[in-house]
Protein backbone atom coordinates (compact mmCIF):
# COMPACT_ATOMS: atom_id res chain seq x y z
CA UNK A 1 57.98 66.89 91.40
CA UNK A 2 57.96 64.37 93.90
CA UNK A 3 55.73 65.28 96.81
CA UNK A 4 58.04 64.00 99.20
CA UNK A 5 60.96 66.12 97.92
CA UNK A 6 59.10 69.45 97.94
CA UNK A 7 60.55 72.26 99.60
CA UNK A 8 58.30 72.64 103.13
CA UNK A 9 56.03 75.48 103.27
CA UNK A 10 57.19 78.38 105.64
CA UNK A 11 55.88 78.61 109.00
CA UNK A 12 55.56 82.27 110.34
CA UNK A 13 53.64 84.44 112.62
CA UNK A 14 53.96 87.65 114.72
CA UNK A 15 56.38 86.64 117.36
CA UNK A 16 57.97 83.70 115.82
CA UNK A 17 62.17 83.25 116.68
CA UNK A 18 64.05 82.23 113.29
CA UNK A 19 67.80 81.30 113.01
CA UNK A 20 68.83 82.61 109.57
CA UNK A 21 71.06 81.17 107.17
CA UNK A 22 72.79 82.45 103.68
CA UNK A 23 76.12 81.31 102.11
CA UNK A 24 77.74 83.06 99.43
CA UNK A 25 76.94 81.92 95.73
CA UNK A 26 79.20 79.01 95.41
CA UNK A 27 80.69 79.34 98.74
CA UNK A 28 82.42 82.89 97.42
CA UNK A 29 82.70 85.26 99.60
CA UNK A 30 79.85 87.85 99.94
CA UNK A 31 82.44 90.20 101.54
CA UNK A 32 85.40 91.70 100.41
CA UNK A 33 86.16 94.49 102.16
CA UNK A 34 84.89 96.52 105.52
CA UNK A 35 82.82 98.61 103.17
CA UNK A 36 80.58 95.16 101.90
CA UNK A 37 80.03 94.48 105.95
CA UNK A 38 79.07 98.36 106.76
CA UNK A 39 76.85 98.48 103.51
CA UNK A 40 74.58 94.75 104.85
CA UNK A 41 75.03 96.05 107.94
CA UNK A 42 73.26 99.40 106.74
CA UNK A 43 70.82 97.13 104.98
CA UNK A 44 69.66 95.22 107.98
CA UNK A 45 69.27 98.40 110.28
CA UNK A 46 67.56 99.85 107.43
CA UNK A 47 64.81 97.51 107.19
CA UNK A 48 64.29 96.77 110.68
CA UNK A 49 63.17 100.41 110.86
CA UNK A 50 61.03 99.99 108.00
CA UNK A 51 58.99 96.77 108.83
CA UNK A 52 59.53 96.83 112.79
CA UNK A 53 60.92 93.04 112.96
CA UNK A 54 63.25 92.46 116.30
CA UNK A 55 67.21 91.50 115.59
CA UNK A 56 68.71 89.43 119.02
CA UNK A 57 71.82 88.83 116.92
CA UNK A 58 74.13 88.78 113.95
CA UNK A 59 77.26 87.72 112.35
CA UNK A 60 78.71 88.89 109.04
CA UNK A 61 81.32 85.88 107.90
CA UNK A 62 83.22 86.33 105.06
CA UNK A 63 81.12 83.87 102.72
CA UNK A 64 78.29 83.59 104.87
CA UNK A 65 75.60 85.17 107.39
CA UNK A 66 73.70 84.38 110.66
CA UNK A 67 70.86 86.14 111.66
CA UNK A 68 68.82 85.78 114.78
CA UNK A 69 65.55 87.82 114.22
CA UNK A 70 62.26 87.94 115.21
CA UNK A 71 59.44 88.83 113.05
CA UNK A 72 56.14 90.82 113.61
CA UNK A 73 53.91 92.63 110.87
CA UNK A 74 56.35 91.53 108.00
CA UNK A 75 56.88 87.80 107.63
CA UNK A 76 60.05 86.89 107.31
CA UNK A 77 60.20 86.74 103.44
CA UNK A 78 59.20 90.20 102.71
CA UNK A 79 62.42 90.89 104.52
CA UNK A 80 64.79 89.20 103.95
CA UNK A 81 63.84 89.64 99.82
CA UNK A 82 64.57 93.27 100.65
CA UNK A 83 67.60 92.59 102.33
CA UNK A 84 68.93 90.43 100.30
CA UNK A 85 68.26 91.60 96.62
CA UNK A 86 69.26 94.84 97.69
CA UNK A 87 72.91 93.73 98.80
CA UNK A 88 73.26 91.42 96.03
CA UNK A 89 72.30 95.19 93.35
CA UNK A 90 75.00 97.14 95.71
CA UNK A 91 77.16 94.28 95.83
CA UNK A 92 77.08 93.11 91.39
CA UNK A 93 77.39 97.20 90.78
CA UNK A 94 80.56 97.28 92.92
CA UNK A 95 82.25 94.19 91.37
CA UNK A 96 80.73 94.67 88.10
CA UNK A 97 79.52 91.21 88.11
CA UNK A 98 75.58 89.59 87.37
CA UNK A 99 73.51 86.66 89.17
CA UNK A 100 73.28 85.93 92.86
CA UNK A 101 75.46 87.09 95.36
CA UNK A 102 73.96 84.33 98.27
CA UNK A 103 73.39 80.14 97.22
CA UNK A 104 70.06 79.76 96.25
CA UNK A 105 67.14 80.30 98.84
CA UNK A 106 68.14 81.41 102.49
CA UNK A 107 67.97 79.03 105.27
CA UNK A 108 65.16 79.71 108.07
CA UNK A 109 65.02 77.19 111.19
CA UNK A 110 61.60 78.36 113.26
CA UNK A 111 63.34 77.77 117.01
CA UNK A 112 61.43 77.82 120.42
CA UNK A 113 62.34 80.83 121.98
CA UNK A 114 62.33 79.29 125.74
CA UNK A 115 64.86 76.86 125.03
CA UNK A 116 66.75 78.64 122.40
CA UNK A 117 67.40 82.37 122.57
CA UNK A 118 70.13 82.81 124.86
CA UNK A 119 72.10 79.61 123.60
CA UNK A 120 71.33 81.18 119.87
CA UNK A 121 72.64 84.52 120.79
CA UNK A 122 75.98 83.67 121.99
CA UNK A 123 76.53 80.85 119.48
CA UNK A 124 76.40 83.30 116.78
CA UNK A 125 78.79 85.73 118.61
CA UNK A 126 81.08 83.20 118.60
CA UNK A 127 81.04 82.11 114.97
CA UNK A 128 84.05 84.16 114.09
CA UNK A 129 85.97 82.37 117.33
CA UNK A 130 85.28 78.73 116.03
CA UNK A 131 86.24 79.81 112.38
CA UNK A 132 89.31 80.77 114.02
CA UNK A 133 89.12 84.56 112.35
CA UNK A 134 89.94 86.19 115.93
CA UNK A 135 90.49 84.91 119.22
CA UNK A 136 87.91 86.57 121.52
CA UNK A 137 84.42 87.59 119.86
CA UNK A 138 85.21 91.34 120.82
CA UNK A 139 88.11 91.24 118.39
CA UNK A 140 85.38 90.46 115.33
CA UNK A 141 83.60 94.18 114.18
CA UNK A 142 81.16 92.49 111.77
CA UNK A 143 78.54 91.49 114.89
CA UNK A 144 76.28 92.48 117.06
CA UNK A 145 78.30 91.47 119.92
CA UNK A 146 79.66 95.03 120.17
CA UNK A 147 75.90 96.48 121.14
CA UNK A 148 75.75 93.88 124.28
CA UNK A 149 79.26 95.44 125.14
CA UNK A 150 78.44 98.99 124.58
CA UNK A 151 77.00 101.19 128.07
CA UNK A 152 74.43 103.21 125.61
CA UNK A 153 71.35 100.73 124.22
CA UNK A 154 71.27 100.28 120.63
CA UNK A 155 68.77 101.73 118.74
CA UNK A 156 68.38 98.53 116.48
CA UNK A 157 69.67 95.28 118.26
CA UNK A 158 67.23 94.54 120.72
CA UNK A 159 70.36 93.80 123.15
CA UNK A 160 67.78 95.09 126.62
CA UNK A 161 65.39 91.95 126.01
CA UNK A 162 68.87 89.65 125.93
CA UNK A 163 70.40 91.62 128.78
CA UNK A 164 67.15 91.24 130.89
CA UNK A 165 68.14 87.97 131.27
CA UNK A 166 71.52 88.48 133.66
CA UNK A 167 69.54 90.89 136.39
CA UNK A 168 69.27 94.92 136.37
CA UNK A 169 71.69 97.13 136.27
CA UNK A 170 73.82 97.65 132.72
CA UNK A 171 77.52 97.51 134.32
CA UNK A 172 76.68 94.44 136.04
CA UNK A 173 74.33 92.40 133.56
CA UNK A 174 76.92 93.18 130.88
CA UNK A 175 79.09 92.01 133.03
CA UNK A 176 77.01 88.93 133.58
CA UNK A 177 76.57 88.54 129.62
CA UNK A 178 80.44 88.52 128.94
CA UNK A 179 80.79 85.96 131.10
CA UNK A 180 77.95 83.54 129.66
CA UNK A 181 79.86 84.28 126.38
CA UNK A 182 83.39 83.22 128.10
CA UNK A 183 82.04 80.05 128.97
CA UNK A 184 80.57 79.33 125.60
CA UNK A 185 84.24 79.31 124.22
CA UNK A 186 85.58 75.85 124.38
CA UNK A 187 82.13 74.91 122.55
CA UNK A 188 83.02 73.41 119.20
CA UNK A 189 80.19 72.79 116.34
CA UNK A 190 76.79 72.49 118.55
CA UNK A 191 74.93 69.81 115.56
CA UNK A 192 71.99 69.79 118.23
CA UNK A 193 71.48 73.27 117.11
CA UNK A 194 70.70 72.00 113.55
CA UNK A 195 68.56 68.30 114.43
CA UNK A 196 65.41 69.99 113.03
CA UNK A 197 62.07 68.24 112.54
CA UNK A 198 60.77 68.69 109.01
CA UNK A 199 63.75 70.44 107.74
CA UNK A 200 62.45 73.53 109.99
CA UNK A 201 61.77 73.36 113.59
CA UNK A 202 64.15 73.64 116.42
CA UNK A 203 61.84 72.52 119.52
CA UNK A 204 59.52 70.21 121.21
CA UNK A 205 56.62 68.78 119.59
CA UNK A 206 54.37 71.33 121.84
CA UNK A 207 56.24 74.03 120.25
CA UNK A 208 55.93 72.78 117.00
CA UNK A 209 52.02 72.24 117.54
CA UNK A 210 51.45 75.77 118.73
CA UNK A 211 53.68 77.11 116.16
CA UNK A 212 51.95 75.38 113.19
CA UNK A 213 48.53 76.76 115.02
CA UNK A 214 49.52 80.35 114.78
CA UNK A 215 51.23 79.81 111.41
CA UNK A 216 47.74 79.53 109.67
CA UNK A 217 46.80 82.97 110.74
CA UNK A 218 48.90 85.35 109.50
CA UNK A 219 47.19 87.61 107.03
CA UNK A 220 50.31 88.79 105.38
CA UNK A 221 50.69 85.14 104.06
CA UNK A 222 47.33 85.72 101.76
CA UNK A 223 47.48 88.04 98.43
CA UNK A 224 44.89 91.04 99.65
CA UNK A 225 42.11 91.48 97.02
CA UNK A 226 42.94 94.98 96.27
CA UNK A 227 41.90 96.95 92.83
CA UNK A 228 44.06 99.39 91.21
CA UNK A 229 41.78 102.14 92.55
CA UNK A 230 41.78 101.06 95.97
CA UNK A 231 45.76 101.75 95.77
CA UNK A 232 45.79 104.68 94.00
CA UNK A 233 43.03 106.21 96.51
CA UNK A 234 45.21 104.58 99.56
CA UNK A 235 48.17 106.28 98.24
CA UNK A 236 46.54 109.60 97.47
CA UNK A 237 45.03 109.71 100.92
CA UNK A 238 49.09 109.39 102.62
CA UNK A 239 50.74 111.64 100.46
CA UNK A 240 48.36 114.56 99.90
CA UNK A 241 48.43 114.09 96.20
CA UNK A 242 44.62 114.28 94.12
CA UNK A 243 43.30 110.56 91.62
CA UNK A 244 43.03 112.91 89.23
CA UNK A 245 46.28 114.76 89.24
CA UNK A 246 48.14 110.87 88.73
CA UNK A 247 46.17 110.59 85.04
CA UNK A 248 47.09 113.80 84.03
CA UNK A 249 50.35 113.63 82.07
CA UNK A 250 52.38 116.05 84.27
CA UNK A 251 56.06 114.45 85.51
CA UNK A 252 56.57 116.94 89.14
CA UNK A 253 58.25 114.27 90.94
CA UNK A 254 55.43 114.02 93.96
CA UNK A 255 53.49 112.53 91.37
CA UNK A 256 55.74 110.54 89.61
CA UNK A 257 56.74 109.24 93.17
CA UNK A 258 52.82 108.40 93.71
CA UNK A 259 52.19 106.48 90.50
CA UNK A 260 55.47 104.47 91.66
CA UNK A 261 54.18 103.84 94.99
CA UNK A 262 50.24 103.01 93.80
CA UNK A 263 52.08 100.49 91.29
CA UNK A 264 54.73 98.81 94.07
CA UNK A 265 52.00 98.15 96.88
CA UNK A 266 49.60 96.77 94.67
CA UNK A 267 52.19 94.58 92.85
CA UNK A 268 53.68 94.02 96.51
CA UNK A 269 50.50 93.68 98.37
CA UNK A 270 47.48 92.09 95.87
CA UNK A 271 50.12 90.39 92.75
CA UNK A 272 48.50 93.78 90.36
CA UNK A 273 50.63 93.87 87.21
CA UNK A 274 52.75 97.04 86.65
CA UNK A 275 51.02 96.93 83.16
CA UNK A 276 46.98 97.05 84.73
CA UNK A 277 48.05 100.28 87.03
CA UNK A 278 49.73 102.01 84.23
CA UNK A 279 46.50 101.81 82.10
CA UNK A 280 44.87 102.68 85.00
CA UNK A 281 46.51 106.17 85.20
CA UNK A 282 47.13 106.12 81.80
CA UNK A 283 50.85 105.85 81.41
CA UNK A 284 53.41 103.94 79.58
CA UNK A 285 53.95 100.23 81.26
CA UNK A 286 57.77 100.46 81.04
CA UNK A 287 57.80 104.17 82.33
CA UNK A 288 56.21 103.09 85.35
CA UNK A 289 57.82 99.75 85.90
CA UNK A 290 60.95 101.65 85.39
CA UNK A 291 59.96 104.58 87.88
CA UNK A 292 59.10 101.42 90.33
CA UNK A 293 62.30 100.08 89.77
CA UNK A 294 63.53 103.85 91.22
CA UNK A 295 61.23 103.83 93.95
CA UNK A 296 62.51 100.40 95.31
CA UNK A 297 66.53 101.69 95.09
CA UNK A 298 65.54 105.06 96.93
CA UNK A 299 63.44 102.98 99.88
CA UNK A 300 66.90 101.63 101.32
CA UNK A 301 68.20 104.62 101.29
CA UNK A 302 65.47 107.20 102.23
CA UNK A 303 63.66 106.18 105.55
CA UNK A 304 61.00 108.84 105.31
CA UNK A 305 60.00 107.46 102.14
CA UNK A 306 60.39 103.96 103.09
CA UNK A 307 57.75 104.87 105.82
CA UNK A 308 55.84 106.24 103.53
CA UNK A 309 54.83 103.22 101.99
CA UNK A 310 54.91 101.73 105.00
CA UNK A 311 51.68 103.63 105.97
CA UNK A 312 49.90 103.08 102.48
CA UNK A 313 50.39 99.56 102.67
CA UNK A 314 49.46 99.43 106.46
CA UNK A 315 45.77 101.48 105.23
CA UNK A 316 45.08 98.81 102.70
CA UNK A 317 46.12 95.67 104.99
CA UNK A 318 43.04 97.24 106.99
CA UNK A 319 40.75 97.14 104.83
């Protein structure tokens, strides 16, 4: 491959302000019904609680999504592999239909925060406007332009860090915040929004500089060098459950559920092969890849379990 033509490396760190892109598989549409928006929507409140990552905005287009999102422990790729495998499984069961539901690889732009955020927020609320879908941004239920409207804070779209912005006091800074939208609304296409440097950046060259700086820190970038025993005694030590008890050939389901979790974080975590824990606690490779396969269906749908693993993997990042 031609150096030149590679595809960048991914820039990421605690903190960092990305503008997310996906288009439906061959510009189909991702969405057919309210049901398709409810379920992503689902999704992304789903993992938000499991990894902890901050969502400004959204906007659920027929054949295409925008996410504004800030990430923190998780880099950006763990989640949005999460998200979006698991709406493309819901999505090719529904339809009966195989392959990719989105085009290829989403599309991240790293953006600086100071210059960006606000201008960000609203042009995504206002997607559905310039696509000519509904009139006024209020009229379009697939967004989180409802939470800014709402009296009560959302639990999930960090709307008070946005809001912050137009003074104290809900009533009047919502206030305040419909009208920045208003005056958004004779905007057409912003391209200045998409002029990135190295296929990537929205910002200055200081920004870029300081993000590059803290993009060579994160640890979640780096494969941990874990052994099979370190996460099977990790996950023993969160769920109550005995090393021993996991080589025994007994199926109760707490057990089952351990092997399956031992297997996904080390796979997830270190790149351990479903096939070196399974000899490890002496069962069948495919049983276990298939009881992993279970585990990672139930995690979008279970959040006690999806925290679960969320503290096993948290003990062995601290090693």
């Amino acid at each position: 491959m031609n150096r030149a033509m590679a595809r960048p490396t991914r820039i990421d760190f605690p903190g960092a302000l990305f503008h997310v892109m996906g288009r439906g598989n061959q510009k189909q549409r991702s969405f057919r019904d309210a049901s398709d928006y409810a379920r992503y929507e689902n999704l992304l409140q789903r993992y938000h609680q499991r990894y902890g990552f901050h969502v400004y905005a959204y906007v659920l287009m027929p054949n295409h999504i925008h996410l504004l999102v800030e990430t923190d422990r998780v880099p950006l790729a763990k989640i949005m592999q999460g998200i979006q495998q698991s709406y493309t499984a819901y999505f090719n069961k529904k339809y009966r239909l195989t392959g990719h539901c989105f085009q290829g690889r989403y599309k991240a732009i790293l953006c600086d925060r100071d210059a960006y955020l606000l201008t960000l927020v609203r042009y995504l609320h206002l997607n559905p406007v310039r696509a000519g879908l509904v009139q006024g941004p209020e009229r379009w239920g697939w967004s989180s332009h409802k939470a800014y409207l709402e009296s009560a804070p959302s639990s999930w779209v960090s709307v008070d860090q946005i809001l912050g912005h137009f003074g104290r006091g809900g009533p009047r800074r919502r206030t305040a915040y419909r009208r920045f939208i208003a005056d958004g609304m004779g905007e057409g296409h912003r391209e200045d929004l998409y002029e990135l440097v190295e296929q990537r950046y929205l910002g200055s060259e200081a920004f870029i500089e300081t993000a590059e700086r803290k993009g060579r820190i994160r640890p979640e970038h780096r494969r941990l060098r874990l052994t099979v025993e370190e996460c099977v005694r990790a996950t023993c030590e969160v769920t109550g459950v005995r090393p021993l008890d996991l080589r025994t050939p007994s199926r109760v389901r707490n057990l089952a559920t351990a092997r399956a979790i031992a297997a996904y974080v080390g796979y997830d975590l270190a790149g351990i092969q479903y096939s070196e824990t399974a000899r490890a606690l002496r069962r069948a490779a495919v049983t276990l890849s298939l009881q992993v396969q279970r585990l990672r269906q139930r995690l979008d749908s279970n959040p006690t379990l999806a925290r679960l693993v969320g503290r096993v993997e948290e003990r062995l990042r601290a090693k």
